[in-house]
Protein backbone atom coordinates (compact mmCIF):
# COMPACT_ATOMS: atom_id res chain seq x y z
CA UNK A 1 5.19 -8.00 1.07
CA UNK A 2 5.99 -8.34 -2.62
CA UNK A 3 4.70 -6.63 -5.58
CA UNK A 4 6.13 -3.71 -7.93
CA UNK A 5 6.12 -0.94 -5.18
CA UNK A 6 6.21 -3.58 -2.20
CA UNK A 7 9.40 -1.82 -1.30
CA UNK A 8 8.01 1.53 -0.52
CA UNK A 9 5.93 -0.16 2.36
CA UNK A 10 6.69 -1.74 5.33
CA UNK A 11 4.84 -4.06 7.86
CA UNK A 12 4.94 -4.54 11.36
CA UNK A 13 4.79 -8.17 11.33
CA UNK A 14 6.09 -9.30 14.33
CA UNK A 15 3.32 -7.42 16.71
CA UNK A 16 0.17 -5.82 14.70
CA UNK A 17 0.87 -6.71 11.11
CA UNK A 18 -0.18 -2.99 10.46
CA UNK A 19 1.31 -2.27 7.09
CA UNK A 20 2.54 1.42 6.02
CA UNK A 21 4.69 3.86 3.57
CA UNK A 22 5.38 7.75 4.25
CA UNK A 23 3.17 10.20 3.28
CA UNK A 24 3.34 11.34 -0.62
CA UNK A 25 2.93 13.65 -3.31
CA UNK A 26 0.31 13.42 -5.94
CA UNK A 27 2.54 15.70 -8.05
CA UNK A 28 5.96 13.12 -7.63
CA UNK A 29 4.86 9.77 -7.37
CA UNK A 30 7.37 7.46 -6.52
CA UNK A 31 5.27 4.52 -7.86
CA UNK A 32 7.35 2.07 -10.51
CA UNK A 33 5.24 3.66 -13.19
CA UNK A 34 4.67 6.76 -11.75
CA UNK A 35 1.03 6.86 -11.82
CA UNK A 36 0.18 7.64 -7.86
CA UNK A 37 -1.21 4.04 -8.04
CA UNK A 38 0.93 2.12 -5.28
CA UNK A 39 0.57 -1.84 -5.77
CA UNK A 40 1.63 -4.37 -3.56
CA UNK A 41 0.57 -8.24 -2.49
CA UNK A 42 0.38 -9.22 1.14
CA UNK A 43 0.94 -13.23 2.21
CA UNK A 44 0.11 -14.02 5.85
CA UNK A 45 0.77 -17.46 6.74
CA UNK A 46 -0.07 -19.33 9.87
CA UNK A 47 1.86 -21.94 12.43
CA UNK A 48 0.15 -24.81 10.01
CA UNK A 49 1.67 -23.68 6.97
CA UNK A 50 -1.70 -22.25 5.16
CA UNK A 51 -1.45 -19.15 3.73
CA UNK A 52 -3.41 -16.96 1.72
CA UNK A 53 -2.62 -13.97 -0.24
CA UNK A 54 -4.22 -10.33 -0.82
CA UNK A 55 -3.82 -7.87 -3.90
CA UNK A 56 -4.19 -4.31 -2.88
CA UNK A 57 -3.81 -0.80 -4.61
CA UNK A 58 -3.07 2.07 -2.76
CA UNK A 59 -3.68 5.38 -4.95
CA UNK A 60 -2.77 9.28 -4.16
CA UNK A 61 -5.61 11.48 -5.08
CA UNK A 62 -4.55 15.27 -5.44
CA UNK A 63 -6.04 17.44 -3.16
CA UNK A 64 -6.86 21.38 -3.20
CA UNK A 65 -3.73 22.67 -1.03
CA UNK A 66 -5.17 25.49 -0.43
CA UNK A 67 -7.83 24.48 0.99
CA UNK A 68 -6.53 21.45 2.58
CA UNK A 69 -2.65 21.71 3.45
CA UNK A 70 -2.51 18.95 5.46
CA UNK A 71 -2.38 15.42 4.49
CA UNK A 72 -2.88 13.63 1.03
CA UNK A 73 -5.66 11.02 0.38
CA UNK A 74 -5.52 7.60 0.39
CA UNK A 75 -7.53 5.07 -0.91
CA UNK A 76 -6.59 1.52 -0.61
CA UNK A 77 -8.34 -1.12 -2.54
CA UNK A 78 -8.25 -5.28 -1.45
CA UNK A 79 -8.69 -7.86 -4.39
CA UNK A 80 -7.82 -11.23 -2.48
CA UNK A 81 -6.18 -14.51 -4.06
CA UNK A 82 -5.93 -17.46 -2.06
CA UNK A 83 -3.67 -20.76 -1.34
């Protein structure tokens, strides 16, 4: 993982590769520019030494609490580079 908010995720990369971060809130994002617009790049690289690289974007959305008091929304957005 690297990237300006890489640190507020982590991946399981010995078993799924499933990447994550705790839940947040839209109202105190803990983004680098807090924006609720999480960005991070994700290198997977094989046994032959290839690797290729993805761009993502994970943003908060603000939800009707009210209504909703559950969870926050997520969208997550791929933009991939390659090597």
């Amino acid at each position: 993982l690297a990237g300006t908010d890489a640190s507020l995720f982590t991946i399981d990369d010995t078993a799924t590769g499933v990447v994550t971060m705790v839940a947040r809130d839209f109202e105190a994002p803990a983004d680098d520019n807090q924006d609720n617009v999480y960005e991070l790049s994700i290198t997977a690289t094989d046994d032959g030494a290839n690797s290729a690289s993805e761009d993502w974007t994970v943003t908060i959305r603000d939800v009707n609490e009210i209504a909703n008091d559950a969870l926050r929304v997520l969208v997550m957005t791929p933009s991939c580079t390659g090597s």
